[in-house]
N, C-alpha and C. Protein backbone atom coordinates (compact mmCIF):
# COMPACT_ATOMS: atom_id res chain seq x y z
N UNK A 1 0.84 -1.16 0.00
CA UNK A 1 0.00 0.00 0.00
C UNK A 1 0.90 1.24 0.00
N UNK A 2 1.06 2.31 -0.66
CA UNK A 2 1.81 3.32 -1.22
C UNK A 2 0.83 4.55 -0.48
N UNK A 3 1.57 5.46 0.61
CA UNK A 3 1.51 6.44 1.14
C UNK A 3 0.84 7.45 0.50
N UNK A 4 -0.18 8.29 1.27
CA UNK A 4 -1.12 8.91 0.80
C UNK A 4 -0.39 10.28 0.35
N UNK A 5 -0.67 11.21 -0.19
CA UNK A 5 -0.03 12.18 -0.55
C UNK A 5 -0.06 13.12 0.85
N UNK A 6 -0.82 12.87 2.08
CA UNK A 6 -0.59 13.77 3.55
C UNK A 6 0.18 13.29 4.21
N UNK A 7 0.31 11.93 4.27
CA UNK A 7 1.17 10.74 5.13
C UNK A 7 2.82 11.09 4.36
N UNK A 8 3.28 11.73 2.81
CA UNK A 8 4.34 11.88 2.43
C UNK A 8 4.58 13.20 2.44
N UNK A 9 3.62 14.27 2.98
CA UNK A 9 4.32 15.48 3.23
C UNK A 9 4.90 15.49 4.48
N UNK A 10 3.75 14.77 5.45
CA UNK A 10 3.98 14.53 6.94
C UNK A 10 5.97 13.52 6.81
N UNK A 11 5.85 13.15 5.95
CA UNK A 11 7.46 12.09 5.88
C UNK A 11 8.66 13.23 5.81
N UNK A 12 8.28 13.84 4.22
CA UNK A 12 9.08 15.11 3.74
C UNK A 12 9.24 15.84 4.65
N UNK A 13 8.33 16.16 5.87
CA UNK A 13 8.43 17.36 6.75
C UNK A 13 9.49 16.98 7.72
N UNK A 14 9.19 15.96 8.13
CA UNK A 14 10.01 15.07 9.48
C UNK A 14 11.67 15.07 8.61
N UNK A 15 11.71 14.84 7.61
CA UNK A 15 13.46 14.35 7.15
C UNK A 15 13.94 15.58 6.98
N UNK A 16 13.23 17.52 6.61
CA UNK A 16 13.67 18.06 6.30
C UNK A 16 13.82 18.54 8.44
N UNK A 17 13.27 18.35 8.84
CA UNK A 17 13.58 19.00 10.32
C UNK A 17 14.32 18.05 11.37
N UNK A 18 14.58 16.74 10.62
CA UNK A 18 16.35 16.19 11.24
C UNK A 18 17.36 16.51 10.41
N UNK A 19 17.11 16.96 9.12
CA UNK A 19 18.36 17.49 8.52
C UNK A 19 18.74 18.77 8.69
N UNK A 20 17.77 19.74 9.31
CA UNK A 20 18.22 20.79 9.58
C UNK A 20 18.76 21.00 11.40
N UNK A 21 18.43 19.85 12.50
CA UNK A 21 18.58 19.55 13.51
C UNK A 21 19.95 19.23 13.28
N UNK A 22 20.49 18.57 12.35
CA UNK A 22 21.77 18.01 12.16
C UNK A 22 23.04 18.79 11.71
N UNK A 23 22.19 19.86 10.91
CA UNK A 23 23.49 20.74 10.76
C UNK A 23 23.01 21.56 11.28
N UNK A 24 22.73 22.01 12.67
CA UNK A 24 22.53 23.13 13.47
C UNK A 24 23.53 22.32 14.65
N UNK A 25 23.89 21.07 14.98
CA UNK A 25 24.52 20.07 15.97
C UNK A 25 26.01 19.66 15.04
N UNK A 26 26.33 19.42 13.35
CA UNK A 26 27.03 18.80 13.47
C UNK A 26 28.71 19.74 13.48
N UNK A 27 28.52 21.51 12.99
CA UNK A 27 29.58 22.15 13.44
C UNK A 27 30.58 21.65 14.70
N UNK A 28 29.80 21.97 15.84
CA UNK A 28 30.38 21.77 16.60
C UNK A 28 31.20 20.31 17.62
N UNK A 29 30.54 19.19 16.36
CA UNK A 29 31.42 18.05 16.68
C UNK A 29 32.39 17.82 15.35
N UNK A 30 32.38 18.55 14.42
CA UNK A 30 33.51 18.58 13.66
C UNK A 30 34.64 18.96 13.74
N UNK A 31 34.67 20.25 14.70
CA UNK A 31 35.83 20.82 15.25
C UNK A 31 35.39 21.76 16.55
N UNK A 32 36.54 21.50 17.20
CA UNK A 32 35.77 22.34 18.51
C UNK A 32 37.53 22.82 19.37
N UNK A 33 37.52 23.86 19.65
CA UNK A 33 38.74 24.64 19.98
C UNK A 33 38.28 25.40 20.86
N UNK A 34 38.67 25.24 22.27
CA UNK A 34 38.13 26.15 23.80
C UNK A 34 39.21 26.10 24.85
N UNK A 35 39.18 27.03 25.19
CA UNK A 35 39.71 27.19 26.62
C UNK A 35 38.78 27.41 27.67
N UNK A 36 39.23 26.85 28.81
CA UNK A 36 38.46 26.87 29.96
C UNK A 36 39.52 27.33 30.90
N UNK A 37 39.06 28.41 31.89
CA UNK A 37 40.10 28.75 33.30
C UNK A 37 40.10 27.42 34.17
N UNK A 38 40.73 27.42 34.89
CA UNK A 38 40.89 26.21 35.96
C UNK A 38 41.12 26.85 37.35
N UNK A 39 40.46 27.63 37.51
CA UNK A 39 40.33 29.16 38.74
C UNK A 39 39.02 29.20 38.63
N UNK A 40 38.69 29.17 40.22
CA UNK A 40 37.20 29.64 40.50
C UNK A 40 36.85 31.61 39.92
N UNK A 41 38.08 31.99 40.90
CA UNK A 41 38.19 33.73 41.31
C UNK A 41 39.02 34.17 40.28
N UNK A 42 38.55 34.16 38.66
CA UNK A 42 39.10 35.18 37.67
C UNK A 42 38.97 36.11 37.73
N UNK A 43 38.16 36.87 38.70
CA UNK A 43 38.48 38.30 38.46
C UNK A 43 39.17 39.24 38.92
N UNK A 44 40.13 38.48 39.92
CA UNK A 44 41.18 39.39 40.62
C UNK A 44 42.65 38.72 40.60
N UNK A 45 42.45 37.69 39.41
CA UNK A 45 43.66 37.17 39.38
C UNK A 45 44.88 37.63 38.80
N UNK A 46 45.86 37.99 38.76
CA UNK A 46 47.45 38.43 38.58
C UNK A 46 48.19 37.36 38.20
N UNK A 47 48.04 37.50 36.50
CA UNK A 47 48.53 36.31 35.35
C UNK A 47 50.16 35.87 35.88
N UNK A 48 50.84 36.63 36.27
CA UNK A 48 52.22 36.72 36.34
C UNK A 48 53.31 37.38 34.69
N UNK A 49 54.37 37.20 35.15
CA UNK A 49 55.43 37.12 34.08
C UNK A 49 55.58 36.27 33.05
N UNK A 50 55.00 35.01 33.09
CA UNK A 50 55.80 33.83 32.48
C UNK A 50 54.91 33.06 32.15
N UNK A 51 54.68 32.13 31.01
CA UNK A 51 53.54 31.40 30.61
C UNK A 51 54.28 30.00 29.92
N UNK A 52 53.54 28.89 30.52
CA UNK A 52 53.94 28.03 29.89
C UNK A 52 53.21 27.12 29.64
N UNK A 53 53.23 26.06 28.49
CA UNK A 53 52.38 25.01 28.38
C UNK A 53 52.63 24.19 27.93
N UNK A 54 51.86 22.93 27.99
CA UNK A 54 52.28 21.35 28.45
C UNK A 54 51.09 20.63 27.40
N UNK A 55 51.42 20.20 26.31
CA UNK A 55 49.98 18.91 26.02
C UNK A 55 50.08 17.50 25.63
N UNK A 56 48.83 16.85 25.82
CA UNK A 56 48.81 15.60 25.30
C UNK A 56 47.70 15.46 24.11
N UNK A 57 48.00 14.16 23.25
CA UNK A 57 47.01 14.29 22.01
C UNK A 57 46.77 12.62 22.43
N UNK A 58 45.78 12.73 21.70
CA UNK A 58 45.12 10.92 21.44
C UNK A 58 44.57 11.27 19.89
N UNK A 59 44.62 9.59 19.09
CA UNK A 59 44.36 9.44 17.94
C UNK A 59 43.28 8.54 17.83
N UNK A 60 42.00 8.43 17.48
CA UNK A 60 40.93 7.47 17.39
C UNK A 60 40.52 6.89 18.66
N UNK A 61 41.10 7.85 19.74
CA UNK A 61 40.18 7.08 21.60
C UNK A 61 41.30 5.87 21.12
N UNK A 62 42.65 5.41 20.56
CA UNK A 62 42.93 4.19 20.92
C UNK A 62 44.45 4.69 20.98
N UNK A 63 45.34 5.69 21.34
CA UNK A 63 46.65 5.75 21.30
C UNK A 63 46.52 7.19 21.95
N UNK A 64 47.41 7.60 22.91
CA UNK A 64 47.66 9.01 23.39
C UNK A 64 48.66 9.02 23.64
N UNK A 65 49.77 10.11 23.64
CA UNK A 65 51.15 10.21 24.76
C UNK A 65 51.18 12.03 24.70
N UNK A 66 52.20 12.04 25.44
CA UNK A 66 52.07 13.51 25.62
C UNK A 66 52.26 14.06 27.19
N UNK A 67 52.59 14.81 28.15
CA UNK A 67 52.23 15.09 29.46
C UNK A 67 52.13 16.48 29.54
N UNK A 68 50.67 16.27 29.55
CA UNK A 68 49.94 17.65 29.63
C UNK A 68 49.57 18.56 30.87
N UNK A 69 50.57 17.95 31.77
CA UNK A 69 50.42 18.23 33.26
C UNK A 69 50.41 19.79 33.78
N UNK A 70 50.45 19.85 34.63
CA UNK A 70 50.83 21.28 35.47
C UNK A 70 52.21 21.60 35.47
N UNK A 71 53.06 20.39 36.05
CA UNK A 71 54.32 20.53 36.32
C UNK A 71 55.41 20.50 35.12
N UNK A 72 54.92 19.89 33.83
CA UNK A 72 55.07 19.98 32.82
C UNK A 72 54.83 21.72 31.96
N UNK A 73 54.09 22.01 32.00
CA UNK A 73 53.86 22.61 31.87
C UNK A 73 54.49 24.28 32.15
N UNK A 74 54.99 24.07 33.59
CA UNK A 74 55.47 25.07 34.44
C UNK A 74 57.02 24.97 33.86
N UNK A 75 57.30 23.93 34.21
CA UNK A 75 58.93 23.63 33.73
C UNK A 75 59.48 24.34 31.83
N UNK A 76 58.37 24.42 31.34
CA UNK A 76 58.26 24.59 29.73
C UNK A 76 58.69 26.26 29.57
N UNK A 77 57.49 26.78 30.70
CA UNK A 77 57.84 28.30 31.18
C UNK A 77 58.79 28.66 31.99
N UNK A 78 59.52 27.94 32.57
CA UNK A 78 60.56 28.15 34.05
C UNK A 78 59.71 28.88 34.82
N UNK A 79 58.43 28.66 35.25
CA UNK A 79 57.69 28.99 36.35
C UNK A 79 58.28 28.33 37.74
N UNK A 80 58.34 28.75 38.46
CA UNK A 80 58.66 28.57 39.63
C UNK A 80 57.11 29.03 41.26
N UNK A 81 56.41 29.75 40.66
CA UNK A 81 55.04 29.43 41.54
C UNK A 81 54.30 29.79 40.62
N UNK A 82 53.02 29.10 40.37
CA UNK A 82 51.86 29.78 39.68
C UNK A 82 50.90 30.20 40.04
N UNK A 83 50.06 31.17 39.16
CA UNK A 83 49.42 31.71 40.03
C UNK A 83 47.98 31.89 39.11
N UNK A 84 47.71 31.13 37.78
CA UNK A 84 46.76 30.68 37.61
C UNK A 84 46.55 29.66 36.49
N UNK A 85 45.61 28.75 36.02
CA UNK A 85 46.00 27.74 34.48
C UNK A 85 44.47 27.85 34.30
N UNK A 86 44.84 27.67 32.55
CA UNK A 86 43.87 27.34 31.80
C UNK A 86 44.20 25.82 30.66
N UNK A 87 43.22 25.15 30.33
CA UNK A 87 42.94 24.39 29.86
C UNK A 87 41.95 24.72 28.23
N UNK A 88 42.84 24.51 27.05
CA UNK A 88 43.05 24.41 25.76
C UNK A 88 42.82 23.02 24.97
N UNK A 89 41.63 22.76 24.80
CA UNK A 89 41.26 21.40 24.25
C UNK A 89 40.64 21.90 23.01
N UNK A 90 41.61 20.72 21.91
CA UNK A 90 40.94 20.80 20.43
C UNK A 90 40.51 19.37 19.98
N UNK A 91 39.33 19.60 19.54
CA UNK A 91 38.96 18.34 18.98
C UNK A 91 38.30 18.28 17.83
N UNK A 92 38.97 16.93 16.98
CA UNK A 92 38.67 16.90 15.64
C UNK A 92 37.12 16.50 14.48
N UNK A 93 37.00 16.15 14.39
CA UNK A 93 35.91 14.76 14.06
C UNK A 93 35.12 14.08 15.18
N UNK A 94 34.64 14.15 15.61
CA UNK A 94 33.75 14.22 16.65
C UNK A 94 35.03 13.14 18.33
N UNK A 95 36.22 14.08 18.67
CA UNK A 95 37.15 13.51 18.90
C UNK A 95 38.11 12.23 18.33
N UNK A 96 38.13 12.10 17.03
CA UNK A 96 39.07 11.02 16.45
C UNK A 96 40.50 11.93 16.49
N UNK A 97 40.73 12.47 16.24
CA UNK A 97 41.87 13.70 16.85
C UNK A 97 41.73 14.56 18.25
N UNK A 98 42.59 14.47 19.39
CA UNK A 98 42.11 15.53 20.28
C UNK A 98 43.24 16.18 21.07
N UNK A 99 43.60 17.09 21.24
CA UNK A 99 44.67 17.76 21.73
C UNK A 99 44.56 18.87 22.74
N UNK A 100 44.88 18.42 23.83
CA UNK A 100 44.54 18.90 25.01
C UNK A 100 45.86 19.85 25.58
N UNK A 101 45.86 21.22 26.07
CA UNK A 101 47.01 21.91 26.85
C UNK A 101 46.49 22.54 27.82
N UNK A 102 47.37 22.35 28.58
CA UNK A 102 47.59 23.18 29.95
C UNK A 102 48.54 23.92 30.02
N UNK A 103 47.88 25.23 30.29
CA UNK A 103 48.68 26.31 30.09
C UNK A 103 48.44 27.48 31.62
N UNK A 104 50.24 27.42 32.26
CA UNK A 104 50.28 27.99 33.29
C UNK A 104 50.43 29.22 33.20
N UNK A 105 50.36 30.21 34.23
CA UNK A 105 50.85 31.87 34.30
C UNK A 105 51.77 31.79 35.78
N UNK A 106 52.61 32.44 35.39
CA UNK A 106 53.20 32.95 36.78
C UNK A 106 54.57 33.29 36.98
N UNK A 107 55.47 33.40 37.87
CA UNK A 107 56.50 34.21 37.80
C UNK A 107 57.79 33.00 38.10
């Protein structure tokens, strides 16, 4: 039995409003590039002199290396105390590439 001509607009309607659901969602798992503070109290914070940063990558969720640490990180800058970090994550293809940094401030 072959769909009535209301039952195939009602079809047409539904495929055109997951295809437009889909590219309103799929930007942002294609590539995605953010920083986040890792400090509650940004607004009185005092970056310092010296900035340094540290990352790790993974390839397909099945291989990573890298040390994306704090202390890593600090050592990169010759920080010696810090005094605030942010966190720099890029991701590719809905993470099949992902590259993560930590990035210190301080003197």
């Amino acid at each position: 039995m072959s769909p009535t001509l209301q039952e195939s607009n009602l079809m047409n309607r539904c495929q055109v409003c997951v295809l437009f659901l889909a590219l309103m969602l799929l930007p942002s798992c294609m590539f995605t590039n953010t920083v986040i503070p890792l400090d509650t109290d940004v607004e009185n914070t005092d970056l310092g002199s010296k900035v340094g940063e540290a990352s790790n990558q993974s390839v397909l969720w099945l291989a990573a290396w890298g040390d994306g640490g704090m202390q890593a990180a600090a050592e990169d800058g010759g920080i010696k105390t810090l005094m605030h970090a942010d966190r720099r994550v890029l991701s590719v293809l809905f993470g099949l590439y992902t590259r993560t940094t930590t990035i210190v401030y301080g003197n």
